[in-house]
PDB file of N, CA and C in Angstrom:
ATOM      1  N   UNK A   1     -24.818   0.663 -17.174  1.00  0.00           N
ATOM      2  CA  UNK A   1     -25.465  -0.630 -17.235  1.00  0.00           C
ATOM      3  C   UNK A   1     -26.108  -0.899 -15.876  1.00  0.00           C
ATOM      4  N   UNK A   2     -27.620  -0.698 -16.045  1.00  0.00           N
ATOM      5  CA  UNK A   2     -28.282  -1.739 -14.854  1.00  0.00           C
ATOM      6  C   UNK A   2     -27.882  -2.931 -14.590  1.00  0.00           C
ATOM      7  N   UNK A   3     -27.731  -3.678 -13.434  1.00  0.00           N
ATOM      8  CA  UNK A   3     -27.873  -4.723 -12.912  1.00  0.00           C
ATOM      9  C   UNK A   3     -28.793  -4.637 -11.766  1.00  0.00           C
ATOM     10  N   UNK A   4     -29.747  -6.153 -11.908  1.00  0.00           N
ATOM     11  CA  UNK A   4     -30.871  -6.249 -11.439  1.00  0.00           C
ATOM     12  C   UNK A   4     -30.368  -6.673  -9.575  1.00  0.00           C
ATOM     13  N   UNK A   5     -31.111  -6.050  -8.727  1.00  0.00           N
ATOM     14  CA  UNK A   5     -30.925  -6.327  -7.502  1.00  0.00           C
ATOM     15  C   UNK A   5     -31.403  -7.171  -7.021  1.00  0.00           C
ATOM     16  N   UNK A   6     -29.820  -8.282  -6.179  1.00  0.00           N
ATOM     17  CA  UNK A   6     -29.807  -9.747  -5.777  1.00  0.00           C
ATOM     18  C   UNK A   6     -30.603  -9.420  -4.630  1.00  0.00           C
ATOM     19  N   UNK A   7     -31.251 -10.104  -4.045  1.00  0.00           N
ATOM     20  CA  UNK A   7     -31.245  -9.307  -2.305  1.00  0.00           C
ATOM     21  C   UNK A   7     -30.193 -10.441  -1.831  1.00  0.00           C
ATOM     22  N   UNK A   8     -29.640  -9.654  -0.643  1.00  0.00           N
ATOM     23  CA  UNK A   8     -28.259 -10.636   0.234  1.00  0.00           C
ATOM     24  C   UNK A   8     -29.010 -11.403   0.808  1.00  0.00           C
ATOM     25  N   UNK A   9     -28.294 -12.584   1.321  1.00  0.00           N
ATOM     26  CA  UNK A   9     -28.441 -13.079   2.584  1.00  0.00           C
ATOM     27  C   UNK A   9     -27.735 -12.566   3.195  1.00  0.00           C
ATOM     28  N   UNK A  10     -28.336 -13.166   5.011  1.00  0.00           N
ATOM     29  CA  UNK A  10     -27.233 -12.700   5.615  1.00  0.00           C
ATOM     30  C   UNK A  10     -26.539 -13.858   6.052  1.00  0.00           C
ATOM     31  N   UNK A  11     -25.071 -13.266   5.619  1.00  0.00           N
ATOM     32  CA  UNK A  11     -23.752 -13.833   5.932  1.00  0.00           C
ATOM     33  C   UNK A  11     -23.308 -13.745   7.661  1.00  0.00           C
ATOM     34  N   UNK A  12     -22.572 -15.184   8.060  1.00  0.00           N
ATOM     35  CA  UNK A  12     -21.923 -15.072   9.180  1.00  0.00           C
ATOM     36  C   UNK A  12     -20.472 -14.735   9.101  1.00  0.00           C
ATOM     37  N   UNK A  13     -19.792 -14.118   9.560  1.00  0.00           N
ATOM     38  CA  UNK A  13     -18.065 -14.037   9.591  1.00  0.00           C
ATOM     39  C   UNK A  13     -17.791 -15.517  10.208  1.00  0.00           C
ATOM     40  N   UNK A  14     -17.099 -16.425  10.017  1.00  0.00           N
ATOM     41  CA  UNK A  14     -16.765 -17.618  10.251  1.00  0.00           C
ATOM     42  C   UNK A  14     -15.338 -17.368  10.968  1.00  0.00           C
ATOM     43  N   UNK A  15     -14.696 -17.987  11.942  1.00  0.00           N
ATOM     44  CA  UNK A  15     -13.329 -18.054  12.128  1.00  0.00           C
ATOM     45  C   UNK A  15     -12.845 -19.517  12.643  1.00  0.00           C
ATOM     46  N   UNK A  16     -11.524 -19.806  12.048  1.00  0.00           N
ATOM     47  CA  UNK A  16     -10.862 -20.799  12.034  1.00  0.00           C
ATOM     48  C   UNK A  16      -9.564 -20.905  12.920  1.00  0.00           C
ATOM     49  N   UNK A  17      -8.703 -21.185  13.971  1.00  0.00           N
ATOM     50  CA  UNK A  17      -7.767 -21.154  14.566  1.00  0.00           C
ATOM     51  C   UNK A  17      -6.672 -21.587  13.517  1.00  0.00           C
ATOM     52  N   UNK A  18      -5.862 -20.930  13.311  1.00  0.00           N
ATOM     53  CA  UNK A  18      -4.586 -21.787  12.795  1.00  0.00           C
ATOM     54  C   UNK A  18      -3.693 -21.617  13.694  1.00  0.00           C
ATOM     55  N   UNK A  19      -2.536 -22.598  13.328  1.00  0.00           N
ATOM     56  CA  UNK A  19      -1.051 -22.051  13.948  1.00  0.00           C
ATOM     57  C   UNK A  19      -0.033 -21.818  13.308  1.00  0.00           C
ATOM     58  N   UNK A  20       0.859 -21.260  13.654  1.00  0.00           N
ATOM     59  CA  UNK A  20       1.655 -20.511  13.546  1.00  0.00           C
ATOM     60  C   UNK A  20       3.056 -20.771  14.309  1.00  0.00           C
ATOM     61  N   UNK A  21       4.368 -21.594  13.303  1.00  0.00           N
ATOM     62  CA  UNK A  21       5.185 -21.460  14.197  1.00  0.00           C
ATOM     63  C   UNK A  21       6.347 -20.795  13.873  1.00  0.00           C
ATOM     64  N   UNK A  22       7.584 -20.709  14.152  1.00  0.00           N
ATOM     65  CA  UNK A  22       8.573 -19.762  14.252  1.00  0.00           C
ATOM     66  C   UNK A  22       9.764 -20.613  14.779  1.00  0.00           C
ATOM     67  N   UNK A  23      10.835 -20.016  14.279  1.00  0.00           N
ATOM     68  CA  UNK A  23      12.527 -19.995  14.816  1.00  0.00           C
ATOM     69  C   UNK A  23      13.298 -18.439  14.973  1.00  0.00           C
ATOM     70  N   UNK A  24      13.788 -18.646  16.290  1.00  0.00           N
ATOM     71  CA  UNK A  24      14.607 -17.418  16.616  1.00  0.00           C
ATOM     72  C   UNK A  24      16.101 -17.775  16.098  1.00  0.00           C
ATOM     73  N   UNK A  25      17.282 -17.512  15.405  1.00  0.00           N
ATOM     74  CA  UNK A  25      18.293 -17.529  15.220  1.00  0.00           C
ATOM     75  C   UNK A  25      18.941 -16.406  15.544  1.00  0.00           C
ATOM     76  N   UNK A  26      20.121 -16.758  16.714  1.00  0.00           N
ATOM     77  CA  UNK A  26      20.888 -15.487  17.050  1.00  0.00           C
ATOM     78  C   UNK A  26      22.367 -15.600  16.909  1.00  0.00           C
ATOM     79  N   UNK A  27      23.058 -14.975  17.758  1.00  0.00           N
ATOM     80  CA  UNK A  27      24.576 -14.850  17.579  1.00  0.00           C
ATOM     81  C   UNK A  27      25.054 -14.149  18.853  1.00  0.00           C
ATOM     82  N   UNK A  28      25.683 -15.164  19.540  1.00  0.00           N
ATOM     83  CA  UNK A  28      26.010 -14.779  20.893  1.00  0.00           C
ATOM     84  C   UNK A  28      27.724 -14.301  20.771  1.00  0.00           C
ATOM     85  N   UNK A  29      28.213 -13.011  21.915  1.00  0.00           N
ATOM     86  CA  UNK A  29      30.039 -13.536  22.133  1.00  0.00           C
ATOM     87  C   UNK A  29      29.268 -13.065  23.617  1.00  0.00           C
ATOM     88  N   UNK A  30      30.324 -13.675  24.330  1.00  0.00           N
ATOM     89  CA  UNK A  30      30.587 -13.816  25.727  1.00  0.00           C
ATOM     90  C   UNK A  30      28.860 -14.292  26.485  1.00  0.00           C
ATOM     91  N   UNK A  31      28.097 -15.075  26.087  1.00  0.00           N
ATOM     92  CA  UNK A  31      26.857 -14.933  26.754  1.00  0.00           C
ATOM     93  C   UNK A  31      25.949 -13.510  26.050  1.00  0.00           C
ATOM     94  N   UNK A  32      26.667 -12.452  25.371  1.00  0.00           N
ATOM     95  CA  UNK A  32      25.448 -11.621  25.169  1.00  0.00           C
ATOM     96  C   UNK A  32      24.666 -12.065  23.422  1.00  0.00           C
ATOM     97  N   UNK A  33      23.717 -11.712  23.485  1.00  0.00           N
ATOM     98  CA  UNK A  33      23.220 -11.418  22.256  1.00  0.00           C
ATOM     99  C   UNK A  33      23.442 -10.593  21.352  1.00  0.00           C
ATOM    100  N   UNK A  34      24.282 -10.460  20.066  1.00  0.00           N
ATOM    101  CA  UNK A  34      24.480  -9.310  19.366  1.00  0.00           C
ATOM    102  C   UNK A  34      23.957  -9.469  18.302  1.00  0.00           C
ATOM    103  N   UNK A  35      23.231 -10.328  17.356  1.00  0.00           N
ATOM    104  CA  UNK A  35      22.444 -10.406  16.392  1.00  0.00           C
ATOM    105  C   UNK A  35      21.394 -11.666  16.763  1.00  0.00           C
ATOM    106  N   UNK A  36      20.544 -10.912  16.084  1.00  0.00           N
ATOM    107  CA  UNK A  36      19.218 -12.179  15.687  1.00  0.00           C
ATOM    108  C   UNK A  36      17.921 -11.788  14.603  1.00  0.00           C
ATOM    109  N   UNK A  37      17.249 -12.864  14.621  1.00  0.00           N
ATOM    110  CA  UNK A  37      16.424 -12.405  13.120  1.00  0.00           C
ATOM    111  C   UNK A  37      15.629 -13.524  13.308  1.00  0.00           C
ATOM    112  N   UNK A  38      14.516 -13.995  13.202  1.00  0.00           N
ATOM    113  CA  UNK A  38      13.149 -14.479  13.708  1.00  0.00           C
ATOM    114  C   UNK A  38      12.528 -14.888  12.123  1.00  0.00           C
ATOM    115  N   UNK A  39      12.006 -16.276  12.415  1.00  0.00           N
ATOM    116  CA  UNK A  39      11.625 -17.030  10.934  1.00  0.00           C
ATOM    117  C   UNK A  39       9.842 -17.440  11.428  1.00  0.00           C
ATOM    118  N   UNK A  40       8.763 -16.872  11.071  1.00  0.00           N
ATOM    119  CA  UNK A  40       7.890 -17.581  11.440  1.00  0.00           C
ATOM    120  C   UNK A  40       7.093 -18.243   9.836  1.00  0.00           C
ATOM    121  N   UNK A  41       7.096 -19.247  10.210  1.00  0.00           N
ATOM    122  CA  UNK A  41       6.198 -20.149   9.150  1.00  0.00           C
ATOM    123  C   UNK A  41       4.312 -19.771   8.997  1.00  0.00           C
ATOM    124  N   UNK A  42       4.469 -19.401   8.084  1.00  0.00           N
ATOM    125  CA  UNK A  42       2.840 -19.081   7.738  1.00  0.00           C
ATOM    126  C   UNK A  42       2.057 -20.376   6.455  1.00  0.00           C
ATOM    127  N   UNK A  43       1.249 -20.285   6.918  1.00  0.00           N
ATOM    128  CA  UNK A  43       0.116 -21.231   5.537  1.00  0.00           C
ATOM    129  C   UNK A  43      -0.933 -20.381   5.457  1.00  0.00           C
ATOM    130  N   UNK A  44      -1.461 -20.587   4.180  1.00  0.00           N
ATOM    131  CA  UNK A  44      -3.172 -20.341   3.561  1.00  0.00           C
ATOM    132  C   UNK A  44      -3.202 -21.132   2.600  1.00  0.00           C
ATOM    133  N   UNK A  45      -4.620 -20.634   2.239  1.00  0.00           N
ATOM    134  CA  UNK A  45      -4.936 -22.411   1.301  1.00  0.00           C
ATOM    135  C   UNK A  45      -4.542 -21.691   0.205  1.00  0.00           C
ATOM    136  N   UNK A  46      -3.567 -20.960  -0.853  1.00  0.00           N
ATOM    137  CA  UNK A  46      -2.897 -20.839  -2.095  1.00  0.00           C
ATOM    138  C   UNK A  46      -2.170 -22.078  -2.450  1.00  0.00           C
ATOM    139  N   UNK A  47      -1.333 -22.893  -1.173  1.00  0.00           N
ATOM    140  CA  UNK A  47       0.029 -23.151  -1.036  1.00  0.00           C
ATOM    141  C   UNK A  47      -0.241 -24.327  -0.392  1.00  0.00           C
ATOM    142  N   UNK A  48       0.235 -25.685  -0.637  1.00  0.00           N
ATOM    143  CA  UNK A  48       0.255 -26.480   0.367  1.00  0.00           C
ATOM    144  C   UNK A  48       1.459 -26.082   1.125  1.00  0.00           C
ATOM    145  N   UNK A  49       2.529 -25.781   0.892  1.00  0.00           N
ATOM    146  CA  UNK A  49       3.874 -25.162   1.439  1.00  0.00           C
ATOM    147  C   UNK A  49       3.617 -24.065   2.324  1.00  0.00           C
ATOM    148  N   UNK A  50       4.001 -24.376   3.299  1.00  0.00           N
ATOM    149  CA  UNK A  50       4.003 -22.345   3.715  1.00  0.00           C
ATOM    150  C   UNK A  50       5.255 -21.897   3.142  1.00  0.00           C
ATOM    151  N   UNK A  51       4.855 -20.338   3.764  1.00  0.00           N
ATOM    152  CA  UNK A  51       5.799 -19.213   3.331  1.00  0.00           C
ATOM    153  C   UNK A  51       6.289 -18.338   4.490  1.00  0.00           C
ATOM    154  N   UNK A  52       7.583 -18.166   4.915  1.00  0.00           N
ATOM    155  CA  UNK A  52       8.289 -17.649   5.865  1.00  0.00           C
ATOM    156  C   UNK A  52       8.045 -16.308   5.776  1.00  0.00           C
ATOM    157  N   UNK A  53       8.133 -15.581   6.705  1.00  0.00           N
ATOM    158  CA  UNK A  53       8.100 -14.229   7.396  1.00  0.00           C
ATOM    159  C   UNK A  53       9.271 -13.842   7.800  1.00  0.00           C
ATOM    160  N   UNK A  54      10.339 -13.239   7.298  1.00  0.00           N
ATOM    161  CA  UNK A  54      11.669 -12.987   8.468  1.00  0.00           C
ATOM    162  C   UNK A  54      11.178 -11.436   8.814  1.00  0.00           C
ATOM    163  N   UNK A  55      11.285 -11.548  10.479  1.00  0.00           N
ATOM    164  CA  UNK A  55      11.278 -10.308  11.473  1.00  0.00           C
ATOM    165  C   UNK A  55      12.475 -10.235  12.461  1.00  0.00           C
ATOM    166  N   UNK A  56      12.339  -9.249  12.669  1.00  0.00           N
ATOM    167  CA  UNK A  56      13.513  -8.437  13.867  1.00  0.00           C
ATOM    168  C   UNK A  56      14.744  -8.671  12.943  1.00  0.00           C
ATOM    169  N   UNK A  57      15.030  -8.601  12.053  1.00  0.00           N
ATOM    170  CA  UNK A  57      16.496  -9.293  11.682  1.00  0.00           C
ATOM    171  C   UNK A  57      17.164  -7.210  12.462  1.00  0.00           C
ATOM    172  N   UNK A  58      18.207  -8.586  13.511  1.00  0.00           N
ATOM    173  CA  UNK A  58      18.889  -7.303  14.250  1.00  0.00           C
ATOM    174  C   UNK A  58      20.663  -7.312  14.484  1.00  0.00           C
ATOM    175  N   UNK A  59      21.138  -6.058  14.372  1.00  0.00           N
ATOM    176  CA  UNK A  59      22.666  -6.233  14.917  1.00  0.00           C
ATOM    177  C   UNK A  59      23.041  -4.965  15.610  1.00  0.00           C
ATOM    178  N   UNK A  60      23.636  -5.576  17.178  1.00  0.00           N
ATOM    179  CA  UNK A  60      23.920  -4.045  17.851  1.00  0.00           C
ATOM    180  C   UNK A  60      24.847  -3.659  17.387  1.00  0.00           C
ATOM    181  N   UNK A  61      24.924  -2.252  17.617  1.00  0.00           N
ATOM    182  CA  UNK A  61      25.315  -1.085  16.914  1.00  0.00           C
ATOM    183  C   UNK A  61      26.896  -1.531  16.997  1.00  0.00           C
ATOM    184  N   UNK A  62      27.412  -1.617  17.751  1.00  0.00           N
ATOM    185  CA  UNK A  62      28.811  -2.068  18.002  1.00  0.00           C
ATOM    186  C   UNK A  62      29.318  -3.212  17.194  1.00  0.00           C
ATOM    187  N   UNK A  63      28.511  -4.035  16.659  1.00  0.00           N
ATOM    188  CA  UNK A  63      28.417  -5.321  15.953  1.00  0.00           C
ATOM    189  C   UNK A  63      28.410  -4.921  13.992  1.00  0.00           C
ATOM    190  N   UNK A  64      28.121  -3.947  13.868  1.00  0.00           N
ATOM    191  CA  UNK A  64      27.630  -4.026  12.617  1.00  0.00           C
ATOM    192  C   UNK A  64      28.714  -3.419  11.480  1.00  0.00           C
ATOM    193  N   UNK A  65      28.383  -4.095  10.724  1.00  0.00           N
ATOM    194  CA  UNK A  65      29.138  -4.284   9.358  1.00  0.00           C
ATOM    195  C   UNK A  65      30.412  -5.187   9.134  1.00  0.00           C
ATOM    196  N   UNK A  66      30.105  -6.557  10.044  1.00  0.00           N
ATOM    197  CA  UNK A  66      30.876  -7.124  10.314  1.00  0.00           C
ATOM    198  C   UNK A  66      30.620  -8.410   9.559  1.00  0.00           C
ATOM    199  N   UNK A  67      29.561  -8.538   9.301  1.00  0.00           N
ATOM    200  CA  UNK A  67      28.929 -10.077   8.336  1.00  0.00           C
ATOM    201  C   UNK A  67      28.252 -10.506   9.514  1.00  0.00           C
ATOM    202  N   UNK A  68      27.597 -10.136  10.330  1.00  0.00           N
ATOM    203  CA  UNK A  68      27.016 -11.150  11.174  1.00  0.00           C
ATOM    204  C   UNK A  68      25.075 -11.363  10.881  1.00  0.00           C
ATOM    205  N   UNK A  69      25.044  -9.772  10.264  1.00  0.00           N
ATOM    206  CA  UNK A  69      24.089  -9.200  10.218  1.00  0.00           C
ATOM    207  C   UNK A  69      23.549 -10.560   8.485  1.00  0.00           C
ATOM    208  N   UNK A  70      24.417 -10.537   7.508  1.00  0.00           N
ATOM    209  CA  UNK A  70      24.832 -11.622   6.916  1.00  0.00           C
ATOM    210  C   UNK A  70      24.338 -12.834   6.706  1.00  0.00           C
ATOM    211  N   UNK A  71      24.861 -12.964   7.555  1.00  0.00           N
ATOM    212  CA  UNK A  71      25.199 -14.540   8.743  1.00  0.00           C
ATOM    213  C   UNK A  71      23.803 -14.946   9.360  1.00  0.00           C
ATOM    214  N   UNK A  72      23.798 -14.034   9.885  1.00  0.00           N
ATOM    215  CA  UNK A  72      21.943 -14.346  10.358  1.00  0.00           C
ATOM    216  C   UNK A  72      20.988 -14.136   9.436  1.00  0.00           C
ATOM    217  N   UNK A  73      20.970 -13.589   8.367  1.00  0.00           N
ATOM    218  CA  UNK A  73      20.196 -13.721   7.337  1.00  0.00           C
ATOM    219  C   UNK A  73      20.033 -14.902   6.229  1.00  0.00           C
ATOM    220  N   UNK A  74      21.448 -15.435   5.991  1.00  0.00           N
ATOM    221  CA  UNK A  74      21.236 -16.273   5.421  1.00  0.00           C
ATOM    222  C   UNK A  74      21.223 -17.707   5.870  1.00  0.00           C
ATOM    223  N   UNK A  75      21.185 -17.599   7.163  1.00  0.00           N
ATOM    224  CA  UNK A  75      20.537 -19.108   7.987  1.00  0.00           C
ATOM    225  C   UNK A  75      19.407 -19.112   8.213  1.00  0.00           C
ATOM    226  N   UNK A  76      18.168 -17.798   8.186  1.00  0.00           N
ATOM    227  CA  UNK A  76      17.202 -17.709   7.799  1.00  0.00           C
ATOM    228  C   UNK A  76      16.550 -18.278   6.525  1.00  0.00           C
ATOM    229  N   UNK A  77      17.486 -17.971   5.436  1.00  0.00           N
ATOM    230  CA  UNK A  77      17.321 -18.229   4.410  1.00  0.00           C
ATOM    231  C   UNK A  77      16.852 -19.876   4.313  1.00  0.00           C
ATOM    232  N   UNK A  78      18.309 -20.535   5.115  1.00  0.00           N
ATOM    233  CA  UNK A  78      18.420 -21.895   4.613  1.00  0.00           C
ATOM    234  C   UNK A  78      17.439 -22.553   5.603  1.00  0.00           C
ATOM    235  N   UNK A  79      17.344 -21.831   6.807  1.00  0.00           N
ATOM    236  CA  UNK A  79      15.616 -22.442   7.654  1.00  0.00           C
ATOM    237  C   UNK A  79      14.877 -22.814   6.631  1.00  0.00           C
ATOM    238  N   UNK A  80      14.193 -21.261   6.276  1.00  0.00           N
ATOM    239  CA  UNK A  80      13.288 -21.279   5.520  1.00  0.00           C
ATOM    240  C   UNK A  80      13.020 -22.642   4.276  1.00  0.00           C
ATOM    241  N   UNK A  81      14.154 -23.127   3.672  1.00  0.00           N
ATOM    242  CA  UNK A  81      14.536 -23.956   2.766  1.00  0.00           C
ATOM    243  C   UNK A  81      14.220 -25.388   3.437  1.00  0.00           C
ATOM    244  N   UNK A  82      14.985 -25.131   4.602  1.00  0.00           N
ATOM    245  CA  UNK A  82      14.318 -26.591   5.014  1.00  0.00           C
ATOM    246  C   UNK A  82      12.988 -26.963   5.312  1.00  0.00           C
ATOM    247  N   UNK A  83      12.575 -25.766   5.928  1.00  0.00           N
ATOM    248  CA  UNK A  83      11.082 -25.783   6.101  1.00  0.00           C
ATOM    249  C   UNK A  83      10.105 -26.142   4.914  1.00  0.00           C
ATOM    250  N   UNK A  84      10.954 -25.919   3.947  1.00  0.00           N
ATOM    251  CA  UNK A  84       9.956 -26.504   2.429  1.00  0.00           C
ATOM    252  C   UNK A  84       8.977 -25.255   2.181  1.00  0.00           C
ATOM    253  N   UNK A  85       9.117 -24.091   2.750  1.00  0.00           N
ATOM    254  CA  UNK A  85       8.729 -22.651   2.406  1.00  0.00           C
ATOM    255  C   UNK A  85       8.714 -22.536   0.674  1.00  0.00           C
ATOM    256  N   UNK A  86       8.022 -21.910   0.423  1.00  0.00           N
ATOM    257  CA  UNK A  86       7.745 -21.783  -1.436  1.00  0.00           C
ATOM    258  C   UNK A  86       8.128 -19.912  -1.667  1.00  0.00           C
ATOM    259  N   UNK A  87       8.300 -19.245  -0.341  1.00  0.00           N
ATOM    260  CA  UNK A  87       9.015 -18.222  -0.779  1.00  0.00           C
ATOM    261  C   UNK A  87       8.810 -17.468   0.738  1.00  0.00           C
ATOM    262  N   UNK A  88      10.099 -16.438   1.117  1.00  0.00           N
ATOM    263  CA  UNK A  88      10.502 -15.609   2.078  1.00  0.00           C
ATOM    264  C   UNK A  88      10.268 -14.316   2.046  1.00  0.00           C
ATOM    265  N   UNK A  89       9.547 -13.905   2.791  1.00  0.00           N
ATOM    266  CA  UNK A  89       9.352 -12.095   3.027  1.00  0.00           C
ATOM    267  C   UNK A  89       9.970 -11.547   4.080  1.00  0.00           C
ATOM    268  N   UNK A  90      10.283 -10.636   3.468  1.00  0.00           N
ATOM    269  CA  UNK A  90      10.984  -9.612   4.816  1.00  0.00           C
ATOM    270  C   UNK A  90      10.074  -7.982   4.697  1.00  0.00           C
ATOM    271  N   UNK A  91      10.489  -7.234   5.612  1.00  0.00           N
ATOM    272  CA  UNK A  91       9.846  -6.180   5.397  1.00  0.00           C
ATOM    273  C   UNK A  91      11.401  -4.832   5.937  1.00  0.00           C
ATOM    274  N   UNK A  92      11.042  -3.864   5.193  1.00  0.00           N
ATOM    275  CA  UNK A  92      11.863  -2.571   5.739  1.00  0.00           C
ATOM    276  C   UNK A  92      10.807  -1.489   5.436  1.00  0.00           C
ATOM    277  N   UNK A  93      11.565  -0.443   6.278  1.00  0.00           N
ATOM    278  CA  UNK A  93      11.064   0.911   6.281  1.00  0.00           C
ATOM    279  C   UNK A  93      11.378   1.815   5.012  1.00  0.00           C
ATOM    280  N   UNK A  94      10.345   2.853   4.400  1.00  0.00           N
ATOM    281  CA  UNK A  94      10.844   3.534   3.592  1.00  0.00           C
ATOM    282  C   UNK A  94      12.434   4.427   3.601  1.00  0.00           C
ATOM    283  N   UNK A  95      13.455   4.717   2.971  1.00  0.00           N
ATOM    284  CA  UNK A  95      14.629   5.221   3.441  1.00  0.00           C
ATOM    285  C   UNK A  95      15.487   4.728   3.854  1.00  0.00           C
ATOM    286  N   UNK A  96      15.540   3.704   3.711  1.00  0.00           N
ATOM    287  CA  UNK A  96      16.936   2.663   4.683  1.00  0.00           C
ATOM    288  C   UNK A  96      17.686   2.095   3.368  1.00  0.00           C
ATOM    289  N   UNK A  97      18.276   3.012   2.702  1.00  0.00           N
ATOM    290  CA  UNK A  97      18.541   2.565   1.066  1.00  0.00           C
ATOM    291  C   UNK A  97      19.899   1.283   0.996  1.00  0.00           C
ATOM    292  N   UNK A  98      20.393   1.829   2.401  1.00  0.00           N
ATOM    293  CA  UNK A  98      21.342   0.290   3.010  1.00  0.00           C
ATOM    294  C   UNK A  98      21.423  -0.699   3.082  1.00  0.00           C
ATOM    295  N   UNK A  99      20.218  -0.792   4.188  1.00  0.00           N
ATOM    296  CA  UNK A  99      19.268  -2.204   4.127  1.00  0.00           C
ATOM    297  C   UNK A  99      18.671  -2.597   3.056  1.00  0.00           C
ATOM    298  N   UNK A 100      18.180  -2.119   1.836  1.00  0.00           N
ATOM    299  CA  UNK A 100      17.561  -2.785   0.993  1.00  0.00           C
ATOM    300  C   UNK A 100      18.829  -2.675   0.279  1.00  0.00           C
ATOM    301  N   UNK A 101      19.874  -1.954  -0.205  1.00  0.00           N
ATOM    302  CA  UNK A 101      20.742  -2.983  -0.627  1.00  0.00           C
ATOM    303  C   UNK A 101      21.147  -4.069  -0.306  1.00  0.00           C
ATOM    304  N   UNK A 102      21.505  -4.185   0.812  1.00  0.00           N
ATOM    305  CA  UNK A 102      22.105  -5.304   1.707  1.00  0.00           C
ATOM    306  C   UNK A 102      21.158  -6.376   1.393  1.00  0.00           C
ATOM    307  N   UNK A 103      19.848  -6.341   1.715  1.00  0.00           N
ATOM    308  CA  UNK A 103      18.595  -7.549   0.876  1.00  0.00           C
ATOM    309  C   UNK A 103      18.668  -8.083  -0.427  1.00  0.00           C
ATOM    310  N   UNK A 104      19.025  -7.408  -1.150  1.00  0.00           N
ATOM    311  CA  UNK A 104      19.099  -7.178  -2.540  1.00  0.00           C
ATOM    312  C   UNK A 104      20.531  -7.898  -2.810  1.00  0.00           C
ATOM    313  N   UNK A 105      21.423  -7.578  -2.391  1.00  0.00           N
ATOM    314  CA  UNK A 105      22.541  -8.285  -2.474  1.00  0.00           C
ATOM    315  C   UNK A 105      22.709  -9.832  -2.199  1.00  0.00           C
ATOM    316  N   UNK A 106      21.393 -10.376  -1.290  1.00  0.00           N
ATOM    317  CA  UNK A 106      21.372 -11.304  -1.081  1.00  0.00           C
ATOM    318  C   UNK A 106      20.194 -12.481  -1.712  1.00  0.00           C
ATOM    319  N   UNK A 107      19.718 -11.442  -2.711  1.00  0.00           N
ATOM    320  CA  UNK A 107      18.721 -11.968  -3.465  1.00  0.00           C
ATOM    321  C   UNK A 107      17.532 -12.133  -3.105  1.00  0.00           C
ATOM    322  N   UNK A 108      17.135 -10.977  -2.357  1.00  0.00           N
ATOM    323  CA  UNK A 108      16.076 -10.609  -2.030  1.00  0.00           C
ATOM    324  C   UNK A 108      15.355  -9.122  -3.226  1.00  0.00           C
ATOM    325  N   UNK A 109      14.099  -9.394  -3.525  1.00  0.00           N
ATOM    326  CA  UNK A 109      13.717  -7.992  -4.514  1.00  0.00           C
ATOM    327  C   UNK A 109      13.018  -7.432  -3.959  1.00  0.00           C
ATOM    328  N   UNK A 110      12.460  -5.989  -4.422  1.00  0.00           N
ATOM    329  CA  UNK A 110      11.395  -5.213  -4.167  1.00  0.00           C
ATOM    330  C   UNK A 110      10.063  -5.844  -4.890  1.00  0.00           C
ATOM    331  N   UNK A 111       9.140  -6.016  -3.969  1.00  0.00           N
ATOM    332  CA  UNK A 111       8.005  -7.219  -4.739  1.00  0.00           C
ATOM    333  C   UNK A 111       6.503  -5.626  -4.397  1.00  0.00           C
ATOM    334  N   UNK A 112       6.791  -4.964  -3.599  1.00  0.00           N
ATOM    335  CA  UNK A 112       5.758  -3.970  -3.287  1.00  0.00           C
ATOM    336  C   UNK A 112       5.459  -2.917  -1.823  1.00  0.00           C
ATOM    337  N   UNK A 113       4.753  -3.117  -1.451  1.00  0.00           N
ATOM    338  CA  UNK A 113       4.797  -2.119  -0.041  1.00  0.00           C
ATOM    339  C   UNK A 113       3.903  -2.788   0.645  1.00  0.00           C
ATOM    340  N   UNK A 114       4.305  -2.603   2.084  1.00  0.00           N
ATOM    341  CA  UNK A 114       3.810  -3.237   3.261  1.00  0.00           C
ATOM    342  C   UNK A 114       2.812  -2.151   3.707  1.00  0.00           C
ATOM    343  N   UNK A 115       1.769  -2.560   4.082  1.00  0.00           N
ATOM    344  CA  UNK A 115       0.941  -1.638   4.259  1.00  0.00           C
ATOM    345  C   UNK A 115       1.100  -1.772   6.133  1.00  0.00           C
ATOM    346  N   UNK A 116       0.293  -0.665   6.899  1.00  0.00           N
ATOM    347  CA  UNK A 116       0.660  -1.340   8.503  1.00  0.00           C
ATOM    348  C   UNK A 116      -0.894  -0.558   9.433  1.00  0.00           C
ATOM    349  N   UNK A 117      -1.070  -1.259  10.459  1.00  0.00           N
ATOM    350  CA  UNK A 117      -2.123  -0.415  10.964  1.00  0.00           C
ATOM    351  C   UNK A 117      -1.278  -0.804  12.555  1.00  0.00           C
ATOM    352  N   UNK A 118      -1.052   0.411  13.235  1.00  0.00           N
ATOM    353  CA  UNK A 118      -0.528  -0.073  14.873  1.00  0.00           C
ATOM    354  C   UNK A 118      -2.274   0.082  15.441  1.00  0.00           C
ATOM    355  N   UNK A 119      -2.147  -0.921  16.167  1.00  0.00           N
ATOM    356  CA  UNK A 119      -3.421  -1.352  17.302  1.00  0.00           C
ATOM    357  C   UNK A 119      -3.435  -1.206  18.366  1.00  0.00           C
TER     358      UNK A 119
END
C-alpha cells in the first residue's frame, strides 16, 4: 500500500526541567551503616501520582540474611505508600534467582526487563 508523501516540518526537540525527589532509608549498629535502599519519586503526565524507583537496596555481607535486608525494603514500601505513589519499581540483574525470590516474596512481580546504556 502506497501512502502519499506528507512533507515534514521541521520539528524542535523541546525540554522541560522537572524534579525529582528521593528518601535514603538505612540501618545503622554502632554508628556504621549496614543496610540501606533509596526511594526516588518520579512523575509523567500518565499519572497525576508519581511512581517510586527503589535503588541501591543494600546489606553488608556480614549483615545478611538476617531480615534487615527485609526491613529496609518494606519501609520503602510503606514510603512509597505514603508518598501516594500508584506503583514501585525495583530493578535486579539477570541470575540473582535469590533476590528475585526474596522480591517476590514480598510482593513484588516480574513485570519485564530493564534495558541499560552506561554513559
Amino acid at each position: 500500500m502506497n501512502h502519499p508523501k506528507i512533507p515534514l516540518k521541521k520539528m524542535e526537540i523541546k525540554k522541560k526541567e522537572v524534579s525529582v525527589s528521593g528518601v535514603k532509608i538505612f540501618l545503622e549498629e554502632e554508628g556504621k551503616e549496614i543496610a540501606r535502599g533509596y526511594l526516588y519519586l518520579l512523575k509523567n503526565d500518565l499519572h497525576p501520582q508519581p511512581y517510586g524507583f527503589m535503588e541501591d537496596v543494600f546489606v553488608e555481607e556480614g549483615f545478611r540474611s538476617k531480615g534487615f535486608g527485609r526491613m529496609i525494603v518494606k519501609a520503602l514500601i510503606e514510603e512509597a505508600k505514603k508518598q501516594g505513589c500508584y506503583k514501585l519499581l525495583g530493578t535486579s540483574r539477570h541470575g540473582r534467582e535469590r533476590v528475585h525470590e526474596f522480591y517476590k516474596s514480598l510482593g513484588f512481580y516480574d513485570r519485564g526487563k530493564e534495558f541499560r546504556m552506561d554513559l
